[in-house]
Each structure stands twice: as C-alpha cells, then as structure tokens.
C-alpha atoms as a PDB file:
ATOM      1  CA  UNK A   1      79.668 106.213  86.878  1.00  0.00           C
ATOM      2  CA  UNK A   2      76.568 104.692  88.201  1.00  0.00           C
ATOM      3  CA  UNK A   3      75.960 104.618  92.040  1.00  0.00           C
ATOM      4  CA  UNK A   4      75.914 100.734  92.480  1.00  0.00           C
ATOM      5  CA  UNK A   5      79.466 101.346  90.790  1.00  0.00           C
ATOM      6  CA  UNK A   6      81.021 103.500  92.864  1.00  0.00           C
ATOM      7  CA  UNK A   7      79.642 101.610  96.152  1.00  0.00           C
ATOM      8  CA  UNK A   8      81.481  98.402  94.758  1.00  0.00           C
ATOM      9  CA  UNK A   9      84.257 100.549  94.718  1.00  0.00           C
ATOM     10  CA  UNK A  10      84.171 102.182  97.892  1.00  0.00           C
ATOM     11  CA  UNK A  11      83.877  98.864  99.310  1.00  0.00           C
ATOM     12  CA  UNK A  12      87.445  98.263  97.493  1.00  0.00           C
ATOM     13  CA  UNK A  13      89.120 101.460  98.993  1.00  0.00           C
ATOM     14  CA  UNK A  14      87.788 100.414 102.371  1.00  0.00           C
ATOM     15  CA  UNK A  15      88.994  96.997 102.159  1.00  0.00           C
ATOM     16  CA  UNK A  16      92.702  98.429 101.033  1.00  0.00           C
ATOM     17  CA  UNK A  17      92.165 101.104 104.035  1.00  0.00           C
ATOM     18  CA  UNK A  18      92.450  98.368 106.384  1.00  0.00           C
ATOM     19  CA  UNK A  19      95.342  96.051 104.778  1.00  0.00           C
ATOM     20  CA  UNK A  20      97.118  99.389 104.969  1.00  0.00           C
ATOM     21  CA  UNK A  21      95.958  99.829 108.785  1.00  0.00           C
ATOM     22  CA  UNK A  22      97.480  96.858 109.280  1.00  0.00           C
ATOM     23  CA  UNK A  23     100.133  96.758 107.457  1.00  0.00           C
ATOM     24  CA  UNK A  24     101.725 100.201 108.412  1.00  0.00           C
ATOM     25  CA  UNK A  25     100.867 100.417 111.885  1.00  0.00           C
ATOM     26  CA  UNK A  26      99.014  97.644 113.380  1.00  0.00           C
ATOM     27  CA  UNK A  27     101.691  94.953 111.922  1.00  0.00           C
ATOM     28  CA  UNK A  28     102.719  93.444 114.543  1.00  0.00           C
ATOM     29  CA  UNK A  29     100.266  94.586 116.976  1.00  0.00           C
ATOM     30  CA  UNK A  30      97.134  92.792 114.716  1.00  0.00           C
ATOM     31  CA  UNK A  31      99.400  90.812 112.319  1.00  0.00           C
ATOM     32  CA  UNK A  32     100.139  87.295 114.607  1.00  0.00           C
ATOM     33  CA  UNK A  33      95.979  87.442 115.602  1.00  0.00           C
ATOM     34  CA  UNK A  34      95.636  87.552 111.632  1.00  0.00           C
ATOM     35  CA  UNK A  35      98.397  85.638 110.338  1.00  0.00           C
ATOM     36  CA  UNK A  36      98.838  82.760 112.547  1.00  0.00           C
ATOM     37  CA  UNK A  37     100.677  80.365 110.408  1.00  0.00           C
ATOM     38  CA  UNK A  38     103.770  83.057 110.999  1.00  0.00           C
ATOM     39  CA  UNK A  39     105.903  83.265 113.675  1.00  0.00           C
ATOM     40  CA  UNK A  40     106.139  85.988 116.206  1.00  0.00           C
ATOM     41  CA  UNK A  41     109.732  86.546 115.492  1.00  0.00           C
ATOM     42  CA  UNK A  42     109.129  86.824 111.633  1.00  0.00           C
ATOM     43  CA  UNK A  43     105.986  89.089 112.186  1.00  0.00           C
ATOM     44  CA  UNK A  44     108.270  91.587 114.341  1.00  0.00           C
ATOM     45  CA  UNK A  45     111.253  91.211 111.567  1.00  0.00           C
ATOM     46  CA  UNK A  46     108.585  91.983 108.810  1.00  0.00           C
ATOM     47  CA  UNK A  47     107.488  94.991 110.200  1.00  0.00           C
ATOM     48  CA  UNK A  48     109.372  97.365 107.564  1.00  0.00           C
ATOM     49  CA  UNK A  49     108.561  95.369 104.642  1.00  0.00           C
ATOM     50  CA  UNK A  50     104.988  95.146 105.640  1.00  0.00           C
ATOM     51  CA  UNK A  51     104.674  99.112 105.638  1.00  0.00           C
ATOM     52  CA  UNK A  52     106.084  99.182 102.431  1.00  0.00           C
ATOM     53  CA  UNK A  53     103.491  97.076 101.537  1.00  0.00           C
ATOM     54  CA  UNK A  54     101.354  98.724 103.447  1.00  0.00           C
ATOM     55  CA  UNK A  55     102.031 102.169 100.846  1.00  0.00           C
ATOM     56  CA  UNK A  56     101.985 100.495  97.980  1.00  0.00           C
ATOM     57  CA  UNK A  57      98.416  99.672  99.118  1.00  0.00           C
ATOM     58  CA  UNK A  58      97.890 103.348 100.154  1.00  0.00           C
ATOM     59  CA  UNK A  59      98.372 104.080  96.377  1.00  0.00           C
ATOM     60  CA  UNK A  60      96.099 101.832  94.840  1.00  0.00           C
ATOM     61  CA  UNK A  61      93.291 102.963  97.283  1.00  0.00           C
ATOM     62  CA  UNK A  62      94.257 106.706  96.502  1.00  0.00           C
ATOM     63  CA  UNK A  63      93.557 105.719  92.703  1.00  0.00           C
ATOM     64  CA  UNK A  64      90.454 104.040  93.419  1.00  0.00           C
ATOM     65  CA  UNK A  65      89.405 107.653  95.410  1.00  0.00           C
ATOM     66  CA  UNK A  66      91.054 109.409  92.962  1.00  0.00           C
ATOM     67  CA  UNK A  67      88.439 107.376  90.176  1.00  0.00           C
ATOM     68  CA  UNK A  68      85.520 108.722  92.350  1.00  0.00           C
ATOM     69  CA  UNK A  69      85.799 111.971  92.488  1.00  0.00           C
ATOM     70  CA  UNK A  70      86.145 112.172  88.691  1.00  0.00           C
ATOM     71  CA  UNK A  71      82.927 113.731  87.269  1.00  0.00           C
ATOM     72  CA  UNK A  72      84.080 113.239  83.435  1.00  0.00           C
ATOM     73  CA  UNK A  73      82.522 109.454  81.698  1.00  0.00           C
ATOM     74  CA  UNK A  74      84.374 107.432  80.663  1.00  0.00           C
ATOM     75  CA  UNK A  75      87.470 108.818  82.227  1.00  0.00           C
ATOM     76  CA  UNK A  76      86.486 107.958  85.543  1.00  0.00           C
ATOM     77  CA  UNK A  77      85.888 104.804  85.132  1.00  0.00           C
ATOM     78  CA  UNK A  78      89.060 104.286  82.905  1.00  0.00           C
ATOM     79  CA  UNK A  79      90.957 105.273  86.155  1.00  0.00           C
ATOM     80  CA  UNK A  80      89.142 102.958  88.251  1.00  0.00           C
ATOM     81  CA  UNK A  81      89.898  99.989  86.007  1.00  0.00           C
ATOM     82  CA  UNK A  82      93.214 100.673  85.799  1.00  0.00           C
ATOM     83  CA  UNK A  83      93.466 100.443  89.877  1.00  0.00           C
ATOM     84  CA  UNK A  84      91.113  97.579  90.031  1.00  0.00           C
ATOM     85  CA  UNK A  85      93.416  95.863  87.586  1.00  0.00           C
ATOM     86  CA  UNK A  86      96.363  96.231  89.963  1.00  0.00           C
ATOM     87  CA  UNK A  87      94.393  94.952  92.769  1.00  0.00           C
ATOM     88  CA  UNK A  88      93.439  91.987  90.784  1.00  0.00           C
ATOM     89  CA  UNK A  89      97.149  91.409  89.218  1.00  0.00           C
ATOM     90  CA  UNK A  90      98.432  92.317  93.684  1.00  0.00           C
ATOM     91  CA  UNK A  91      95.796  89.658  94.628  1.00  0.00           C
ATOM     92  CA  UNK A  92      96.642  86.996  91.968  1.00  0.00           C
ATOM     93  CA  UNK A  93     100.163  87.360  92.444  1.00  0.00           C
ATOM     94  CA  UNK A  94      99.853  86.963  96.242  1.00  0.00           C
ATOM     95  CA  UNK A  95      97.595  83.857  95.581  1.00  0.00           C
ATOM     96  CA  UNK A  96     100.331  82.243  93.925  1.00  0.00           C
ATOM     97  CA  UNK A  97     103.302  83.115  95.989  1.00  0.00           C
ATOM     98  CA  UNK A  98     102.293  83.845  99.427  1.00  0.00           C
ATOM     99  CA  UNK A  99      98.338  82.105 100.370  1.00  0.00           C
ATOM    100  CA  UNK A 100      95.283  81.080  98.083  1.00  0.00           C
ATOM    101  CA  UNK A 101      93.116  82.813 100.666  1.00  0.00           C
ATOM    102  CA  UNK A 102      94.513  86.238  98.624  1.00  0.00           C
ATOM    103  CA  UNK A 103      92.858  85.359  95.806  1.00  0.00           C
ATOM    104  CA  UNK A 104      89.283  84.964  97.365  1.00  0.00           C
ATOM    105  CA  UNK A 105      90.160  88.111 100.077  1.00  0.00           C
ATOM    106  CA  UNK A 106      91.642  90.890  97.726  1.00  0.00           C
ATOM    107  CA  UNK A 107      91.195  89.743  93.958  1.00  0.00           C
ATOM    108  CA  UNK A 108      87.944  88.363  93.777  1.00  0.00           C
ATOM    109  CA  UNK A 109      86.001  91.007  95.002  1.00  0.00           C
ATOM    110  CA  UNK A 110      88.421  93.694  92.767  1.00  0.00           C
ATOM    111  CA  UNK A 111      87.243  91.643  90.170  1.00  0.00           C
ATOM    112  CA  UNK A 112      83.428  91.884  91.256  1.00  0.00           C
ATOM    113  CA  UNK A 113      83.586  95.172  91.260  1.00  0.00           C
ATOM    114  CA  UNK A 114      85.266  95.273  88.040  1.00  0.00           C
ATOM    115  CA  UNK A 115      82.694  93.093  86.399  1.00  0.00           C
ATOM    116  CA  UNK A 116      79.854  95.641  87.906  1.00  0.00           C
ATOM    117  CA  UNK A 117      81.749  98.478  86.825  1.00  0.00           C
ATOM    118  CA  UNK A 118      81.533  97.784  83.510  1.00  0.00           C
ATOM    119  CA  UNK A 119      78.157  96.812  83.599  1.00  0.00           C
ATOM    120  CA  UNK A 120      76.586  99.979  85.197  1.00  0.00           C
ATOM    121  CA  UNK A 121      79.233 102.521  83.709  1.00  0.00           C
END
C-alpha cells in the first residue's frame, strides 16, 4: 500500500477516533455544542445508544488499523476496502435517515480515500 494511501486512511481512523470520543464519552458533555438541532433532554436520553454507536465506530476504525499494519499486497488493501465500504454504506445511510451533512462529514471523504486507495495500491 502506497504511503499517500495509508495517510488517506489514517485520516479515516482519526476522523472515526473522534465520533467515537464523542460518542462514548463526551456525548452529552460535547454532543448539544455539536448537535444543536437536538434537545438537551434527548441528548442526555441518547447517551446509551450513542456509545453503542460509538463501538460500532470503534470497530470500523480497528479495521481500518487493522488494514495498516498488514504488510502482505493486495490483502491489505482488500481489508481496508472492506472497512471503507462500511464507512461509506454508515455515512450514506445516516445521510438519508438522520442529516445530509453525514454524507459530506463521514462518507465522502471514506470514499476519497477509497478512490486514492485504489489508485496508489
């Protein structure tokens, strides 16, 4: 995997690093400063099911790390495609039933990286 890959991809895990910062312990802390079209009271009654959120982000950043430290072409890429792909299919599906802004915060840039992936594997 080429180096201007696997900085697109860091980029990634750090991005999912923080939605998981936020969404496991900084919820309602960071969440009404970041979300404030919601309520106070439905931040604070959120709080579980945005840490379970929060760990199914965990995952998909451990797969992206997991992609990195694979020395072995092309299976380290395969890996990382797979976890981009579930960014892209999280982002998408937030897009459509939660806020637009998902799309353009979480799937586009999964699907930059992607598309540079693939270029410089």
């Amino acid at each position: 995997m080429q180096l201007i890959s696997m900085i697109f991809l860091g980029l990634i895990v750090l991005e999912l690093l923080f939605i998981v910062w936020v969404e496991i312990f900084a919820w309602t802390s960071k969440g009404p400063k970041m979300f404030p079209h919601l309520s106070v009271d439905f931040i604070y009654s959120t709080k579980e099911m945005a840490a379970n959120q929060g760990i199914y982000n965990a995952f998909l950043a451990a797969g992206l790390i997991w992609s990195l430290l694979i020395k072995t072409a092309p299976w380290n890429a395969y890996i990382a495609s797979f976890f981009l792909g579930c960014v892209i299919v999280a982002g998408v599906f937030g897009a459509f039933t939660s806020n637009k802004s998902i799309f353009y915060k979480q799937a586009l840039p999964a699907i930059i990286a992607m598309v540079v992936l693939w270029i410089f594997k």
